[in-house]
Protein backbone atom coordinates (compact mmCIF):
# COMPACT_ATOMS: atom_id res chain seq x y z
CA UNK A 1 -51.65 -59.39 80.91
CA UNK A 2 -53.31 -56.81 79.05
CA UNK A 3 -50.82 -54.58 79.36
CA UNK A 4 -48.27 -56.83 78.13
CA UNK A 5 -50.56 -57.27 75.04
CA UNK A 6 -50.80 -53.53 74.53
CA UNK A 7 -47.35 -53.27 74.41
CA UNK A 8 -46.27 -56.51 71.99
CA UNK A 9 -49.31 -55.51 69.29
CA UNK A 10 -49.17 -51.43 69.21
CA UNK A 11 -46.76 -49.42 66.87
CA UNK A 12 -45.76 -46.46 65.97
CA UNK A 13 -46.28 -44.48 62.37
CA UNK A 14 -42.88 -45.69 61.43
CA UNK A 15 -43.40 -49.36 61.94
CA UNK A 16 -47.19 -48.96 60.69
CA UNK A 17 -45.43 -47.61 57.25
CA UNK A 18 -43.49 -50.61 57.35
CA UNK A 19 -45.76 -53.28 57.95
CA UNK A 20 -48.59 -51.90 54.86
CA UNK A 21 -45.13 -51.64 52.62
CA UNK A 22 -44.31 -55.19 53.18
CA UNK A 23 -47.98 -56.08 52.68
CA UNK A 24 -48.16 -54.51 49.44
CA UNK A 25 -44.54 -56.05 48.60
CA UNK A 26 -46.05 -59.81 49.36
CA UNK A 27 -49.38 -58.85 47.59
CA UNK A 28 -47.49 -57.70 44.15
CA UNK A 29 -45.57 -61.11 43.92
CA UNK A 30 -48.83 -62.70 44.74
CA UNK A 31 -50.33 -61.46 41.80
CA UNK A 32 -47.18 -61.43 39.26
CA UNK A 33 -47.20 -64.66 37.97
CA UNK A 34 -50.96 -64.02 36.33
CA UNK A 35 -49.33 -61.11 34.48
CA UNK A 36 -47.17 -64.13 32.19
CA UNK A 37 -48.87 -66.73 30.13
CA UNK A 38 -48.34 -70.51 30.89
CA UNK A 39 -45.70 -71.84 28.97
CA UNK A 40 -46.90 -74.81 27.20
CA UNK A 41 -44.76 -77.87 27.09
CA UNK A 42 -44.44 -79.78 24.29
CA UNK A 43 -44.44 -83.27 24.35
CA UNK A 44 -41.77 -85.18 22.30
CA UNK A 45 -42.49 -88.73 21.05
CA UNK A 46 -39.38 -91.02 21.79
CA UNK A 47 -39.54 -92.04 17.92
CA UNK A 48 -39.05 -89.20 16.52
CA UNK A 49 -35.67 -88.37 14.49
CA UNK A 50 -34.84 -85.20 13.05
CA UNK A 51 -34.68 -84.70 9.19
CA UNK A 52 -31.47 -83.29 7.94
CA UNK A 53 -31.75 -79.76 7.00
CA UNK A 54 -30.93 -80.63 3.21
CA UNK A 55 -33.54 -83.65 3.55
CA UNK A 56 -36.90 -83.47 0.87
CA UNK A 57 -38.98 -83.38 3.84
CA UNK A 58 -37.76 -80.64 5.56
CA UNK A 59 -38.23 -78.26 2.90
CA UNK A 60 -41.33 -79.07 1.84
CA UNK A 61 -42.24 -78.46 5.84
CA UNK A 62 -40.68 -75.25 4.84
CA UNK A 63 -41.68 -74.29 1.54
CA UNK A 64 -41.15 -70.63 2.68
CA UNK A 65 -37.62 -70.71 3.51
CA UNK A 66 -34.59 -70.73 1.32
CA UNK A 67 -31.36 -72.96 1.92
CA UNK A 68 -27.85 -71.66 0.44
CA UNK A 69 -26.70 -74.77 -1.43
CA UNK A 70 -22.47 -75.44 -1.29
CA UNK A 71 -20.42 -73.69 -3.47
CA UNK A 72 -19.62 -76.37 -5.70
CA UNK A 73 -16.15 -76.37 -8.38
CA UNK A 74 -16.59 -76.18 -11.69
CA UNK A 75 -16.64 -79.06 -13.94
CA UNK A 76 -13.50 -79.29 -15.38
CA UNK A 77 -13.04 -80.86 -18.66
CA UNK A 78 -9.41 -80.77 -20.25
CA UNK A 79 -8.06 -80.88 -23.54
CA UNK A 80 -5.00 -81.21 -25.48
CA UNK A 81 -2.24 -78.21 -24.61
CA UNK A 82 1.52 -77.51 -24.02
CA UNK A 83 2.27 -76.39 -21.02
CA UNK A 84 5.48 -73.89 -22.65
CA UNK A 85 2.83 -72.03 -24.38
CA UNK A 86 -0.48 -72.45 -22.76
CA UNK A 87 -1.63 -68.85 -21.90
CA UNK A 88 -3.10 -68.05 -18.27
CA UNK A 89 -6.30 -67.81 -19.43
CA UNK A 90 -5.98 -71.88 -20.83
CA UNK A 91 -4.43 -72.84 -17.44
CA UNK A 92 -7.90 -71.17 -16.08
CA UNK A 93 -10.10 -72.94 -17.63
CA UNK A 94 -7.50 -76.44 -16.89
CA UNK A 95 -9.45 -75.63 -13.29
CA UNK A 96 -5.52 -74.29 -11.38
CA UNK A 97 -5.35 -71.49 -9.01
CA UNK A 98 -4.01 -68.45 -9.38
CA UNK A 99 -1.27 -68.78 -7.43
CA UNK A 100 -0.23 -72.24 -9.44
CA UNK A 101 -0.40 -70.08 -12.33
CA UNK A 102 1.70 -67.91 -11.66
CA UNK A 103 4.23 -70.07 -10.44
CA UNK A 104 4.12 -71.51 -13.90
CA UNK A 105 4.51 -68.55 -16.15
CA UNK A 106 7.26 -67.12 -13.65
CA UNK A 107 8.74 -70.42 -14.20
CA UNK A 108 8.90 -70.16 -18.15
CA UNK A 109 9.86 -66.67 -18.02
CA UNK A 110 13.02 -67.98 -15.86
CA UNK A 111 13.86 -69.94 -19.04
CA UNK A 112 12.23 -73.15 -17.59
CA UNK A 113 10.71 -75.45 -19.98
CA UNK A 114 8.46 -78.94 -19.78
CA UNK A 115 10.22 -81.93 -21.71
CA UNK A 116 7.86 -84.37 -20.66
CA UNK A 117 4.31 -84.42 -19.75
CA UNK A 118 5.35 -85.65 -15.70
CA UNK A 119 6.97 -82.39 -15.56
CA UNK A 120 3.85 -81.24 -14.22
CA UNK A 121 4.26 -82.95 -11.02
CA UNK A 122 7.24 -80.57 -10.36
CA UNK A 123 5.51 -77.49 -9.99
CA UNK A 124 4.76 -76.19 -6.67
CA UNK A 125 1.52 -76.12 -5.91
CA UNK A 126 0.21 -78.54 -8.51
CA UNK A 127 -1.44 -81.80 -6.22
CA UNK A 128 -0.35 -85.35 -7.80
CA UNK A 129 -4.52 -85.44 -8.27
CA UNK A 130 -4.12 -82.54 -10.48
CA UNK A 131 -1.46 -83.78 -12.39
CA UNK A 132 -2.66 -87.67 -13.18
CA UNK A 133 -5.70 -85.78 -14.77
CA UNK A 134 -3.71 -83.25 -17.13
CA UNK A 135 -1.05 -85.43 -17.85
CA UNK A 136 -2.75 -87.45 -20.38
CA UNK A 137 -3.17 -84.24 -22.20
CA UNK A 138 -0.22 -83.01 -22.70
CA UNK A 139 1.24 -82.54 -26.11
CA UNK A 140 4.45 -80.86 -26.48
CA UNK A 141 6.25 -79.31 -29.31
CA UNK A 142 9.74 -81.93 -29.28
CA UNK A 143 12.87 -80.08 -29.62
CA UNK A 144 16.41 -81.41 -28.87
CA UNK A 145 16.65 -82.03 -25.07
CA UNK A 146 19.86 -80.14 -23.91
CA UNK A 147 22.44 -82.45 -22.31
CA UNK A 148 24.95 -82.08 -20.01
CA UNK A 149 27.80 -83.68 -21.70
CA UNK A 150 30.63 -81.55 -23.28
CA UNK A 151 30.94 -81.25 -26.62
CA UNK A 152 32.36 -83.29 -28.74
CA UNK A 153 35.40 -81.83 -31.30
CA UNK A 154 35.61 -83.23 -34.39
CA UNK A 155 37.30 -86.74 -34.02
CA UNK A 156 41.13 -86.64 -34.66
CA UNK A 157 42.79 -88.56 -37.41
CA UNK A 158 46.19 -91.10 -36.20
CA UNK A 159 49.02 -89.37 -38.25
CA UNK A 160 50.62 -92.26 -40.49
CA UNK A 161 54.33 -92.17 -38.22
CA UNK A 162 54.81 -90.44 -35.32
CA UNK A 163 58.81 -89.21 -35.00
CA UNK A 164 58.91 -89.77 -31.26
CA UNK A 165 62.02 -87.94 -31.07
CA UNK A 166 61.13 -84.93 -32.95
CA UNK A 167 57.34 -84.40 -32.30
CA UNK A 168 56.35 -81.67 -29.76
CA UNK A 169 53.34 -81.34 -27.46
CA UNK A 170 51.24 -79.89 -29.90
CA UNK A 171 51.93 -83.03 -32.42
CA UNK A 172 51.08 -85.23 -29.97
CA UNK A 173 47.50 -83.76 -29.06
CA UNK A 174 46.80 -84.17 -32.69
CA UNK A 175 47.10 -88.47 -31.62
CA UNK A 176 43.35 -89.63 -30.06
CA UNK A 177 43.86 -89.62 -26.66
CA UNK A 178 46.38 -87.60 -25.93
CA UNK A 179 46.24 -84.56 -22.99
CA UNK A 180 47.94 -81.38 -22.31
CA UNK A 181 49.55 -82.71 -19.02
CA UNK A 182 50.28 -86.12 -21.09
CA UNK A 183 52.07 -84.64 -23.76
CA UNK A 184 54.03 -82.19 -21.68
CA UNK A 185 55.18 -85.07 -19.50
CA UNK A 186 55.94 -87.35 -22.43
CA UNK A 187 58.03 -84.24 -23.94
CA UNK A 188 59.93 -83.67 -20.56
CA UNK A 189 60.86 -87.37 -19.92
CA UNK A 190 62.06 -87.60 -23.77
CA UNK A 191 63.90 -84.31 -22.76
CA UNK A 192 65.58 -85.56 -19.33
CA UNK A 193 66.74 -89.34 -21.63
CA UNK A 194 68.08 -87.26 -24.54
CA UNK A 195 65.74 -88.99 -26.51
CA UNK A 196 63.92 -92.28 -26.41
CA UNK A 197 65.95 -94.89 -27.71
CA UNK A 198 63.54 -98.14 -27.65
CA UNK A 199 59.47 -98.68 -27.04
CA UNK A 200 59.93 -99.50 -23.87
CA UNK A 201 61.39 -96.05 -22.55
CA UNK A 202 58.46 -95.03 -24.29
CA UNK A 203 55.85 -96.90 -22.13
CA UNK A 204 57.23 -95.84 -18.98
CA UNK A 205 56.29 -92.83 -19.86
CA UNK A 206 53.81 -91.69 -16.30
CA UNK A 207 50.33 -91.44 -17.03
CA UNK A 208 50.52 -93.31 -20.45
CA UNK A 209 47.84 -96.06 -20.40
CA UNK A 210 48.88 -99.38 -22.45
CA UNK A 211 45.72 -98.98 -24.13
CA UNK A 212 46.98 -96.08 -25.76
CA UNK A 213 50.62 -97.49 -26.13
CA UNK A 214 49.85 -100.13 -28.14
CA UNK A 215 47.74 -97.41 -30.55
CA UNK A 216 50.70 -94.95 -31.00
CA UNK A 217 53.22 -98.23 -30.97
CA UNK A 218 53.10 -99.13 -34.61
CA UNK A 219 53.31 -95.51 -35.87
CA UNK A 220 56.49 -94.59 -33.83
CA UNK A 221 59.47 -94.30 -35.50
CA UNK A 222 62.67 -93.86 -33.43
């Protein structure tokens, strides 16, 4: 018996080495947590709410610390212009961007031009919010709207006879209503009857309204 105690409890140097290293291993995290102080837990009432950060009472808790307040637009406050003159230094201060403006004065440089104060609404960039508040400042400079329409030669006069058998195409544009192609075809058919011998060889003439046969009918003379 004793010397199977002698054998379990002796050791060598190496395993002596190793049992004081684990002992001063266990002893060092034994002692560690006295090294840190004791967090402290605060205790949180179930009725409190947190003030918004922008809230009176928070910064007067915080008299010390600065908040950056919202970059806020400037107040805008129009007044009477025309947009087909209006520098880019007026459209500035009418609160558009820069890229709006540009868009405008390329537009006018293209020859564009605002008739009417809605044309604002046709610019890109411009929101509809934008233009219901300039709108009822607009005041523009009225010139003669441009039309489409062709213009209009100088009204022709009815000649007091017509000599249906004699006249040529160019006589016959000189009658209201008369075309190129109408004449020519009124000239041929005359042509291919050796002359028109009553009114009514006359209105079968092809492409001759009645409208305008009963305004040439009275003034032909066969």
């Amino acid at each position: 018996m004793k010397k199977i105690l002698k054998d379990y409890f002796s050791f060598n140097s190496r395993e002596r080495v190793s049992i004081l290293l684990l002992c001063c291993l266990m002893a060092f995290f034994w002692i560690l947590p006295n090294w840190y102080p004791e967090t402290k837990k605060i205790a949180v009432s179930n009725d409190w709410v947190p003030n918004s950060i922008d809230s009176p009472k928070a910064l007067a808790n915080e008299p010390n610390k600065t908040y950056e307040k919202p970059n806020t637009a400037n107040v805008v406050k129009p007044f009477e212009f025309d947009p087909n003159i209006l520098p880019a230094e007026g459209w500035v201060k009418l609160g558009l961007r820069q890229k709006t403006i540009q868009t405008i004065l390329h537009y006018r440089e293209k020859g564009g031009r605002f008739w009417e104060a809605g044309d604002l609404k046709k610019i890109w960039g411009i929101s509809e919010r934008e233009a219901n508040l300039l709108i009822p400042f607009v005041v523009i400079n009225k010139i003669d709207k441009p039309t489409n329409h062709p213009t209009i030669e100088n009204p022709k006069s009815m000649p007091a006879s017509i000599l249906i058998n004699r006249v040529t195409a160019s006589d016959l544009l000189l009658i209201p209503g008369f075309t190129k192609p109408l004449a020519a075809r009124m000239i041929k058919f005359r042509d291919k009857m050796g002359g028109f011998q009553s009114l009514d060889q006359i209105k079968k003439t092809y492409g001759l309204s009645d409208s305008l046969f009963q305004l040439i009918a009275p003034k032909i003379v066969l």
